[in-house]
Protein backbone atom coordinates (compact mmCIF):
# COMPACT_ATOMS: atom_id res chain seq x y z
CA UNK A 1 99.39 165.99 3.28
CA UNK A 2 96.44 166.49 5.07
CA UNK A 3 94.95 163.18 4.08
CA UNK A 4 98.10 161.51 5.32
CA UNK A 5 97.95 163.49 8.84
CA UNK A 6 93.69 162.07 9.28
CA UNK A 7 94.78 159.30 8.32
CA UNK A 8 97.51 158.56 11.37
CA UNK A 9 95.21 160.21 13.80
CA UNK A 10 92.73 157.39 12.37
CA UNK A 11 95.18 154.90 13.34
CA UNK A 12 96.04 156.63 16.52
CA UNK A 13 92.67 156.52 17.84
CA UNK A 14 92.06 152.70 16.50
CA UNK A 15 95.44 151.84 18.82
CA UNK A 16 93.74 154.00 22.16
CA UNK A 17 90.17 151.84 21.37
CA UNK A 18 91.72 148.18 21.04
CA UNK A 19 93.86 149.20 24.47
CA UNK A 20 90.80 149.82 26.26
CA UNK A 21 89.00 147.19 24.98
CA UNK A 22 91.44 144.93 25.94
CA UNK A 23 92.32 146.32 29.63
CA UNK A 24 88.34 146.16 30.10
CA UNK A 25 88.56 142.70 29.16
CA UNK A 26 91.43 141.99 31.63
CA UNK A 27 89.93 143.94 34.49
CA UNK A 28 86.72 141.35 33.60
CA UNK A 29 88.54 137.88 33.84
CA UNK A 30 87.95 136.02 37.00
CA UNK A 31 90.54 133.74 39.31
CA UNK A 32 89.06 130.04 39.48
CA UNK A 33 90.43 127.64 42.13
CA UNK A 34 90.94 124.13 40.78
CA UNK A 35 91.35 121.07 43.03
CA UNK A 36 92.92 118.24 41.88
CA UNK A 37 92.12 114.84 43.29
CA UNK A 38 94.95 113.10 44.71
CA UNK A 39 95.44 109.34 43.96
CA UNK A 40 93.91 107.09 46.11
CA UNK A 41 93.08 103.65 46.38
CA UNK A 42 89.17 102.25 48.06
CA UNK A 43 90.58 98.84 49.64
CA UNK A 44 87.29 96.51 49.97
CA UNK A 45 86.00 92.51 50.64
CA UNK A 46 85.56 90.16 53.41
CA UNK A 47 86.95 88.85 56.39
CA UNK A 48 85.42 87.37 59.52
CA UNK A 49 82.77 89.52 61.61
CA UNK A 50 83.96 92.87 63.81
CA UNK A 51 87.75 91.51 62.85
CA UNK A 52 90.62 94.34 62.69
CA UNK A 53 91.83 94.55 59.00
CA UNK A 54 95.00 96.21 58.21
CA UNK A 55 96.24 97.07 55.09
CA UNK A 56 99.59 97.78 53.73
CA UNK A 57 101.13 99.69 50.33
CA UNK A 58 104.44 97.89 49.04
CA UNK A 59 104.63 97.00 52.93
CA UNK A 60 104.17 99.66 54.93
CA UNK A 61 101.03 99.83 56.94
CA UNK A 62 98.90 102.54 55.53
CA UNK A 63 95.65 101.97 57.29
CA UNK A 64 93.31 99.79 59.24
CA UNK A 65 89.45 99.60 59.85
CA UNK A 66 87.06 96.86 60.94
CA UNK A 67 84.89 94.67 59.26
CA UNK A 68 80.75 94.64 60.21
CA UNK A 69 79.01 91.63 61.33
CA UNK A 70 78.49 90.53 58.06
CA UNK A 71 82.53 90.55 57.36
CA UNK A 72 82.30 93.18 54.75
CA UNK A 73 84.81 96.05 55.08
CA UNK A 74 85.72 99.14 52.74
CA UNK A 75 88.55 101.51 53.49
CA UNK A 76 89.71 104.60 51.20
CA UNK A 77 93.25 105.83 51.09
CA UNK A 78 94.21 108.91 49.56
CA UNK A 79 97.37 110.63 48.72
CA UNK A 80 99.41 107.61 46.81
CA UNK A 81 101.80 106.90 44.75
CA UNK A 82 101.48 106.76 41.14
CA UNK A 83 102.40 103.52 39.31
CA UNK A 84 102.36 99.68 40.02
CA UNK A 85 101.90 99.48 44.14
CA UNK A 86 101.64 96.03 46.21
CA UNK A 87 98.14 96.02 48.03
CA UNK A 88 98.39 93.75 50.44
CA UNK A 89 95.85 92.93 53.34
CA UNK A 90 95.25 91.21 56.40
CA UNK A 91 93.16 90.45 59.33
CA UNK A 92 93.03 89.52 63.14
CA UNK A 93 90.16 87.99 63.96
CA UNK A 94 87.90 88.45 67.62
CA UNK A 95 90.47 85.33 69.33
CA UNK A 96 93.79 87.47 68.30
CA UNK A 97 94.52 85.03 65.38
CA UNK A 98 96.40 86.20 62.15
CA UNK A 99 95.63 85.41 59.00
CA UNK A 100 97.52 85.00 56.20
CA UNK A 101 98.35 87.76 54.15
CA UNK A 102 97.42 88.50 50.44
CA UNK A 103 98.32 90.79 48.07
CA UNK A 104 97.90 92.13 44.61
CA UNK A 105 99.86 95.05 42.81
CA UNK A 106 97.80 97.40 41.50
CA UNK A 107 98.06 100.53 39.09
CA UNK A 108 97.35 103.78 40.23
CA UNK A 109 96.49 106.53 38.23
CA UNK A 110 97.04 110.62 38.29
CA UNK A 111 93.89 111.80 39.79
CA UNK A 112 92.16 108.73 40.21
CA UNK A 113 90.73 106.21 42.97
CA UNK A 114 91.28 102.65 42.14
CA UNK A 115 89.16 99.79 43.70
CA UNK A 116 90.80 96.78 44.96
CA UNK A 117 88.92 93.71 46.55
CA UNK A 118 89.50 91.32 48.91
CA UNK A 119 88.46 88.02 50.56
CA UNK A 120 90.84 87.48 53.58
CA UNK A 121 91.82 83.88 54.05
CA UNK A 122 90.22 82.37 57.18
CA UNK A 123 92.39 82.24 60.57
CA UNK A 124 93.21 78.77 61.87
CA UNK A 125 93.88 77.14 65.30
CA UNK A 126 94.21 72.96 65.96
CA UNK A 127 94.21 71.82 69.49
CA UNK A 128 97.92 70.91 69.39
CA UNK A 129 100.96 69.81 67.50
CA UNK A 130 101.45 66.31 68.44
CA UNK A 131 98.34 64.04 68.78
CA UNK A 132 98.15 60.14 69.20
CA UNK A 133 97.04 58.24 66.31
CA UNK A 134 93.86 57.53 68.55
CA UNK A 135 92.45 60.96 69.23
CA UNK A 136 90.47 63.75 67.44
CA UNK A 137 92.42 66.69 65.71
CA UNK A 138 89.71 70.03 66.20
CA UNK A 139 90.42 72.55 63.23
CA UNK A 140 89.20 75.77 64.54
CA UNK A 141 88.79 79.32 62.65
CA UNK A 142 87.28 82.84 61.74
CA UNK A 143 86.28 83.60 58.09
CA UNK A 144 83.18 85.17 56.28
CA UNK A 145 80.12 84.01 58.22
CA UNK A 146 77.69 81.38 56.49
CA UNK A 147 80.22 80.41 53.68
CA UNK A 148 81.82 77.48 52.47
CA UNK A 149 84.94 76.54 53.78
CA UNK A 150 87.55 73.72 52.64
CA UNK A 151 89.88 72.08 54.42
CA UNK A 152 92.70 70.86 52.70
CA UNK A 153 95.14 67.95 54.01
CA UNK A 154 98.74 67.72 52.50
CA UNK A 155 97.21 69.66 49.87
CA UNK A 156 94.46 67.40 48.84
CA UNK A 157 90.41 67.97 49.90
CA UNK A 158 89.49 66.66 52.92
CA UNK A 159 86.15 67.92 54.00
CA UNK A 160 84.15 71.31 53.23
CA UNK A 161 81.69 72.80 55.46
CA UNK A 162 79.49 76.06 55.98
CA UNK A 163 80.63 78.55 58.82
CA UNK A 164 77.84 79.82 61.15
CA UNK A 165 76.42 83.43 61.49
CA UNK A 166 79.58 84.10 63.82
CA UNK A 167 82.41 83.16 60.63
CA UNK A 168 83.00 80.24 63.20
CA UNK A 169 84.11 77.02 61.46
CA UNK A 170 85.17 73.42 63.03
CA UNK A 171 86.45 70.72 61.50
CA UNK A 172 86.91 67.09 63.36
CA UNK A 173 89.30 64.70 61.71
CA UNK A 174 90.06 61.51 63.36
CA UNK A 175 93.79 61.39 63.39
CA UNK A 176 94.57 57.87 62.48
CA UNK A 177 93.19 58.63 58.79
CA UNK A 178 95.88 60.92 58.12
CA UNK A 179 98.47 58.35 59.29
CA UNK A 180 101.16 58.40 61.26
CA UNK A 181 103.74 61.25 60.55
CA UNK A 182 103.45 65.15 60.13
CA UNK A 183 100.79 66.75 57.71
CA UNK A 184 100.07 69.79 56.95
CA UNK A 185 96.41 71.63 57.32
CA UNK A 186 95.38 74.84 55.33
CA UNK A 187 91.68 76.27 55.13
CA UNK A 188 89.67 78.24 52.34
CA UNK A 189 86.89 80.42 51.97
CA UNK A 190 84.17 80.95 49.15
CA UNK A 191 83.04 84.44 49.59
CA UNK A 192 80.14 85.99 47.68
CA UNK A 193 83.46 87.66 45.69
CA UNK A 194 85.54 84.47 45.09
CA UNK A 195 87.32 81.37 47.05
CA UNK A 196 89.99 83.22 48.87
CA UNK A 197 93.66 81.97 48.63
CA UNK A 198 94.69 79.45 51.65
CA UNK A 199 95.04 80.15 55.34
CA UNK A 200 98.47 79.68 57.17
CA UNK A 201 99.48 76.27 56.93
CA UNK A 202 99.15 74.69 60.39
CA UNK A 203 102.17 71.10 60.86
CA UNK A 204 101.05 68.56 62.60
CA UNK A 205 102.61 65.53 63.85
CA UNK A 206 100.24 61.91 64.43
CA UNK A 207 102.46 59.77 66.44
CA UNK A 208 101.88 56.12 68.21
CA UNK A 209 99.57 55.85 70.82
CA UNK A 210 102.34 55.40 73.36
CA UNK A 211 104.45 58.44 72.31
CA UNK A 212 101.54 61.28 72.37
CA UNK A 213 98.91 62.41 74.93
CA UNK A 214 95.44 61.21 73.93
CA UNK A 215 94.47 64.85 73.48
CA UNK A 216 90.80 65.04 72.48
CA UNK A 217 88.44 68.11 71.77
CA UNK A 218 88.79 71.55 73.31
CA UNK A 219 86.58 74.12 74.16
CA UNK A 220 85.57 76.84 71.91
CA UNK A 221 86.81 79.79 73.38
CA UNK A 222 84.99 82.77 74.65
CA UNK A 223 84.69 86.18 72.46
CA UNK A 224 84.75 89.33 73.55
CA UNK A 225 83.87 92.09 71.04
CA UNK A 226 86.00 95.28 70.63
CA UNK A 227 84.36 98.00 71.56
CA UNK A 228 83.35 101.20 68.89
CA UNK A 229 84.62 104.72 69.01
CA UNK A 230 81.41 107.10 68.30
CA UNK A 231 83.20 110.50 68.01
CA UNK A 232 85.07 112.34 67.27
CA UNK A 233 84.91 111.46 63.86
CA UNK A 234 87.65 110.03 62.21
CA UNK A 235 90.26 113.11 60.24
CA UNK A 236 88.68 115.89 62.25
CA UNK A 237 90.80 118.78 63.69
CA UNK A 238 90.14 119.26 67.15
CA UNK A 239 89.95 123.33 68.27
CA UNK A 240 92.10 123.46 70.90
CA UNK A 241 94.34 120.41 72.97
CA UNK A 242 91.79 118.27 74.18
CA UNK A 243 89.30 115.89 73.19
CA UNK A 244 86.61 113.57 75.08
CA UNK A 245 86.46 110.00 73.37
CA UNK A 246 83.26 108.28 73.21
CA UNK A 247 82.08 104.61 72.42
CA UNK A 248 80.16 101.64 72.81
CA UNK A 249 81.73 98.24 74.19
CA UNK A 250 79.95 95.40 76.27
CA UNK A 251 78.40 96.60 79.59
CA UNK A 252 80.53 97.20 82.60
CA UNK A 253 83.99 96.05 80.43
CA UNK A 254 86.83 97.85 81.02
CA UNK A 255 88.29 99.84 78.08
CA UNK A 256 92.27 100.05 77.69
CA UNK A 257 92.93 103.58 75.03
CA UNK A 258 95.84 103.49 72.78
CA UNK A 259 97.60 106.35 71.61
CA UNK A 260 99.83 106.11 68.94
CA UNK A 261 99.89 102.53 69.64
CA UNK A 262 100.67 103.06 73.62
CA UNK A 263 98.66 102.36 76.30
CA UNK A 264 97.54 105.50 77.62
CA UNK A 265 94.88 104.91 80.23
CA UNK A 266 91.60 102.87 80.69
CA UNK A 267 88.14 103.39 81.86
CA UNK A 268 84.90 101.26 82.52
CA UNK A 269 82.04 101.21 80.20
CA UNK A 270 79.00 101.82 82.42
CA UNK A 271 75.91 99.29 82.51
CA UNK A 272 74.52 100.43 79.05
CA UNK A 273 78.36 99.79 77.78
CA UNK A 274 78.78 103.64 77.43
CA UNK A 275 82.30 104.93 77.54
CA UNK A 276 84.21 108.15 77.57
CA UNK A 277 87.90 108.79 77.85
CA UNK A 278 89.24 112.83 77.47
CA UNK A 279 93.12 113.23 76.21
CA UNK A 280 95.39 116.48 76.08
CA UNK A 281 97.09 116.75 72.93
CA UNK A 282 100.86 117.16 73.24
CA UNK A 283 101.40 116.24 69.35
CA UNK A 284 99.35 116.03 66.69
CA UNK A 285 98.12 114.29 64.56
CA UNK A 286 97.15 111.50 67.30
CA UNK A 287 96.00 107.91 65.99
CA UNK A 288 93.50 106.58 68.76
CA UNK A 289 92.13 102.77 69.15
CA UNK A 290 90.20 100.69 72.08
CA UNK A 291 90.35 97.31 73.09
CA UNK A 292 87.46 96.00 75.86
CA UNK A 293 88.96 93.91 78.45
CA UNK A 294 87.32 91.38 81.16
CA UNK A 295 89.04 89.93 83.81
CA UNK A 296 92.55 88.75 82.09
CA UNK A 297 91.31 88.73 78.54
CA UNK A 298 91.25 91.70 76.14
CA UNK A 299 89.81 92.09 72.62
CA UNK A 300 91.00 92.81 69.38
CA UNK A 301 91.69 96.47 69.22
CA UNK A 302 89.01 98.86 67.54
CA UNK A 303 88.72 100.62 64.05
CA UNK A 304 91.52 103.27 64.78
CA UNK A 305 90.78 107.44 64.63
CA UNK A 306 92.83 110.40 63.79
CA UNK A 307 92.61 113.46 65.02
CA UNK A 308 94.20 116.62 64.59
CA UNK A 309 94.29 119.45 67.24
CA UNK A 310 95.21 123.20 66.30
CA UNK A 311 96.71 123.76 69.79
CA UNK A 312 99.05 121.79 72.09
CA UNK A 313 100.04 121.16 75.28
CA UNK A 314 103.71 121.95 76.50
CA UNK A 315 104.00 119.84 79.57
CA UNK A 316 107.74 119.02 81.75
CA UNK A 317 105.81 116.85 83.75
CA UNK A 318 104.99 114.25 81.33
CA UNK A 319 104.23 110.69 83.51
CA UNK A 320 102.52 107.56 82.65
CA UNK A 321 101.37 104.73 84.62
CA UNK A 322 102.89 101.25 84.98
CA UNK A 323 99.63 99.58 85.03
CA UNK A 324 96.65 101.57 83.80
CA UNK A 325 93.97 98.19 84.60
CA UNK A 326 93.22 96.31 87.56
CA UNK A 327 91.13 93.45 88.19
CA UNK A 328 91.01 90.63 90.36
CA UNK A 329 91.46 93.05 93.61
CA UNK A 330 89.65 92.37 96.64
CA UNK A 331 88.08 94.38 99.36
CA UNK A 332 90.24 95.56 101.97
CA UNK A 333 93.11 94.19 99.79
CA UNK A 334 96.45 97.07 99.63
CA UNK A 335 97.58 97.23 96.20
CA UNK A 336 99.45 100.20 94.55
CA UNK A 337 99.43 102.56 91.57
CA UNK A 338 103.00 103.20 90.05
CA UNK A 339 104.01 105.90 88.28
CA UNK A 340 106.60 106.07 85.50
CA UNK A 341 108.81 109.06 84.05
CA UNK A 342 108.10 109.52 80.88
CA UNK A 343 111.23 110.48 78.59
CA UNK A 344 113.40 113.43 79.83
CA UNK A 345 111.00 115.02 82.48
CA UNK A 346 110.20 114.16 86.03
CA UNK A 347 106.93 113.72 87.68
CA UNK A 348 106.91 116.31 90.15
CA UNK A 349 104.28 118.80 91.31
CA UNK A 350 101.04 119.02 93.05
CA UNK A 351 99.27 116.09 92.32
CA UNK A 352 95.60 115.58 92.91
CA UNK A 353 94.49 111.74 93.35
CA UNK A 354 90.54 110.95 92.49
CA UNK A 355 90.50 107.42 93.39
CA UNK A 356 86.45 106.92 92.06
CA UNK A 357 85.31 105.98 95.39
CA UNK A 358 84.71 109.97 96.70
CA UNK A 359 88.24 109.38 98.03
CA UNK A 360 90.30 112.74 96.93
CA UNK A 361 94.08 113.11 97.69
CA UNK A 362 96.17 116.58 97.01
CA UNK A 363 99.60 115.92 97.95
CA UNK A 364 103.29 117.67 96.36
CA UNK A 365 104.24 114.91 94.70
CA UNK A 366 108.54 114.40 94.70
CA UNK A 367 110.65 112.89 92.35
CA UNK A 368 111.00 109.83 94.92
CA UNK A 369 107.72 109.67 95.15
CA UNK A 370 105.87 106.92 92.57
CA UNK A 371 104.21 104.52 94.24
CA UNK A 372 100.83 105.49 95.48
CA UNK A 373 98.89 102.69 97.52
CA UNK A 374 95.12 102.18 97.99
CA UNK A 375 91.97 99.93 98.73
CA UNK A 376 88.66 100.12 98.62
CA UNK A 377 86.21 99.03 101.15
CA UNK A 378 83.37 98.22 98.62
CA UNK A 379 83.16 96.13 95.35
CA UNK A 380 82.47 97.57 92.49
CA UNK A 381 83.92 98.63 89.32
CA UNK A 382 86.00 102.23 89.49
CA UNK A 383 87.42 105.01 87.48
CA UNK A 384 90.24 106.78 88.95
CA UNK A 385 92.77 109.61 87.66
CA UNK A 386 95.67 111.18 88.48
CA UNK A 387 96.43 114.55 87.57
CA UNK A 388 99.89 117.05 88.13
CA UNK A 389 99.75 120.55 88.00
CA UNK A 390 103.58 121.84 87.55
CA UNK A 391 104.28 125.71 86.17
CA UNK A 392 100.75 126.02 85.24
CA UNK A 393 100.42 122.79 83.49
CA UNK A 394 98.62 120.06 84.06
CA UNK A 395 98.95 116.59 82.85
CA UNK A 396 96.76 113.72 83.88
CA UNK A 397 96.06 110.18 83.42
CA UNK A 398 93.21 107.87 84.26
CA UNK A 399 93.14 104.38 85.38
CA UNK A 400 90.02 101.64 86.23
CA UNK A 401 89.85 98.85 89.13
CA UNK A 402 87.84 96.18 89.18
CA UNK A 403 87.23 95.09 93.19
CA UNK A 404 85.58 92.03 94.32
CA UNK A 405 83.94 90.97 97.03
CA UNK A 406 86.05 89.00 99.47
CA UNK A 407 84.36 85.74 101.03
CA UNK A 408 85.80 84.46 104.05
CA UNK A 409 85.73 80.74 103.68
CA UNK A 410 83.20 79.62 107.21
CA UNK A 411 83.04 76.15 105.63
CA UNK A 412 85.50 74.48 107.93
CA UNK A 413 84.03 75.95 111.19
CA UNK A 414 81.78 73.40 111.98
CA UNK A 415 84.38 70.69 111.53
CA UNK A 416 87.05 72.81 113.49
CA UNK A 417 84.59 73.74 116.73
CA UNK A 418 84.04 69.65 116.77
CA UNK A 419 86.97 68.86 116.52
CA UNK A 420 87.89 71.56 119.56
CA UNK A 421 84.90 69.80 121.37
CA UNK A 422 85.72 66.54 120.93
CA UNK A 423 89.66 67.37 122.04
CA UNK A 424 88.60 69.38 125.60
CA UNK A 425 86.04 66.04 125.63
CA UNK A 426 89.16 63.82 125.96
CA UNK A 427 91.48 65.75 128.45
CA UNK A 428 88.35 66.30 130.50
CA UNK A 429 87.55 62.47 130.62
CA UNK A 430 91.29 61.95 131.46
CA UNK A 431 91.43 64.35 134.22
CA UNK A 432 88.61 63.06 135.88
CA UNK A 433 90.37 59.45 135.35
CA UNK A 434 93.50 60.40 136.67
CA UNK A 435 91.29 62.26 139.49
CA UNK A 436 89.49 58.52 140.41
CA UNK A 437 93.01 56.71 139.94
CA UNK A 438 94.13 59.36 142.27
């Protein structure tokens, strides 16, 4: 009996020792955070120089970046789908042009980041549709710079040449050895990756000297590079609603900010092409891009940012401007700012004008109130807001004028103050005439 009773205790105590054991080994264990990558995909190749590249998934525009001056470009995009996706990409090169697109599907994997390359097809321009059998056709285009690139007519080799340090390429063909009738023209590339597929095919029509303009060779037009954002850097979150912009551009350009694709407001670069442009978040996140402007002509639009704010913005006064960039505007010369509603609110409030000039207006700006006119006394290059302060909020929006000098033309005074001589010359001889006769 009493072998049998030490015997349970025995077991008794074995059960208590495993139980501690065990909770001490419990109490021990550790919590470990794993992150698992998402899918993604690293889009990369060539294009032409500082050209906008914008990629799609099965369609849908996903991202865009730039290439460098060399044409290379590499984007990542993360969080995709799993399984077979259509990459597709394309560019728009420094003269607005389009390329054509291409594509390839691609398999993504769980937790992976797939590489896909590129070589964009080359833009291409011809001087026009219809030529006379007697004139030059000019074959213009963007691709990767110092490459080979092929023209082919009706789908047979005409002529291959190297593009300069630019991606520029030009092609002359004299029209009458195509024929009369309508051919087609399509360009390729040899990148250091591969020859890329063909351009868009460009029609054109060779008709008999007497039924076309003898349209010869045209100029090659002028460039003008899109400027860079600097910071913030792209994916950040902002503390707080606003943000200042920074960049680089050509000097003294004017720089027209998009927002979410819309035109939101434009500044000058200064004489070192410096830039800064501040925003007030009223959503987030907020996709931002550039495009440097001179005179009438505008660039491509920059690599875009996004940028996230942890704060926003409630504003009823929301406004916008109808034109956020003038040029072309002369001393002395009235011209007017216009406001716009923006959707469901009314631009109303106390409303403080900085025209750039040291001009400063504070007026309560009504509902019936949104045109604002100006001029400026001096040339020069100017960066103006307008801000409305309503319930505590402000909103504001910033513009840039370009003002010229104004000339007045003296050249006919000479010929006019003869003219007046010679005239008074001729009554007066008359009179004194008629005074002799008399």
């Amino acid at each position: 009996m009493l072998r049998r009773l030490s015997m349970l205790m025995g077991a008794a105590f074995l059960v208590v020792y495993l139980l501690s054991v065990n909770a001490s080994a419990i109490q021990s264990q550790q919590s470990f955070k794993v992150t698992v990558p998402s899918p993604s995909i690293t889009v990369t190749g060539y294009s032409s120089p500082n050209s906008l590249i914008i990629i799609k998934d099965n369609g849908q525009v996903v991202a865009t970046t730039s290439s460098n001056n060399l044409g290379q470009f590499s984007q990542l995009v993360s969080n995709r789908i799993v399984g077979i996706r259509n990459i597709s990409v394309e560019s728009v090169d420094l003269t607005g042009n389009q390329s054509q697109s291409v594509s390839k599907n691609v398999s993504i994997q769980p937790q992976q980041n797939t590489i896909v390359t590129f070589t964009v097809p080359p833009t291409i321009s011809i001087t026009s549709s219809a030529v006379s059998i007697e004139s030059s056709i000019q074959v213009t285009g963007y691709t990767v710079p110092s490459s080979t690139v092929k023209l082919n007519t009706d789908g047979t080799e005409y002529s291959n040449i190297t593009s300069n340090s630019s991606g520029f390429y030009q092609f002359i063909i004299a029209a009458g050895t195509l024929g009369i009738g309508e051919h087609s023209l399509q360009t390729y590339v040899n990148s250091p990756l591969e020859q890329s597929k063909g351009s868009k095919t460009i029609k054109i029509s060779v008709l008999p000297k007497d039924q076309a303009p003898n349209i010869d060779i045209i100029v090659t037009p002028n460039i003008i590079t899109p400027p860079i954002i600097s910071s913030p850097d792209d994916g950040v979150t902002i503390q707080g609603n606003q943000a200042t912009i920074t960049g680089t551009a050509g000097p003294n350009s004017q720089i027209n900010i998009y927002i979410n694709g819309e035109l939101s407001g434009s500044v000058f670069a200064n004489q070192d092409g410096d830039w800064a442009f501040t925003l007030t978040a009223t959503s987030s996140p907020l996709i931002i891009n550039a495009e440097s402007c001179i005179d009438g002509k505008c660039s491509v639009r920059s690599k875009s940012i996004t940028l996230y704010f942890d704060s926003l913005i409630q504003c009823n006064v929301a406004f916008g401007l109808e034109q956020y960039r003038y040029w072309g505007i002369r001393e002395n010369e009235a011209f007017i700012v216009k406001l716009v509603h923006g959707d469901g609110s009314i631009a109303q409030g106390i409303t403080t004008i900085e025209w750039g000039d040291g001009r400063k207006e504070i007026l309560n700006l009504s509902p019936e109130l949104i045109e604002l006119p100006s001029k400026y006394t001096e040339a020069g290059n100017y960066n103006g807001s307008i801000a409305i302060d309503n319930d505590g909020c402000r909103d504001t929006r910033y513009f840039s004028v370009s003002v010229e000098e104004h000339y007045e033309d003296n050249s006919l005074l000479p010929i006019i103050f003869s003219l007046s001589v010679l005239a008074m010359s001729i009554v007066l001889a008359r009179y004194i005439k008629k005074r002799k006769d008399s």
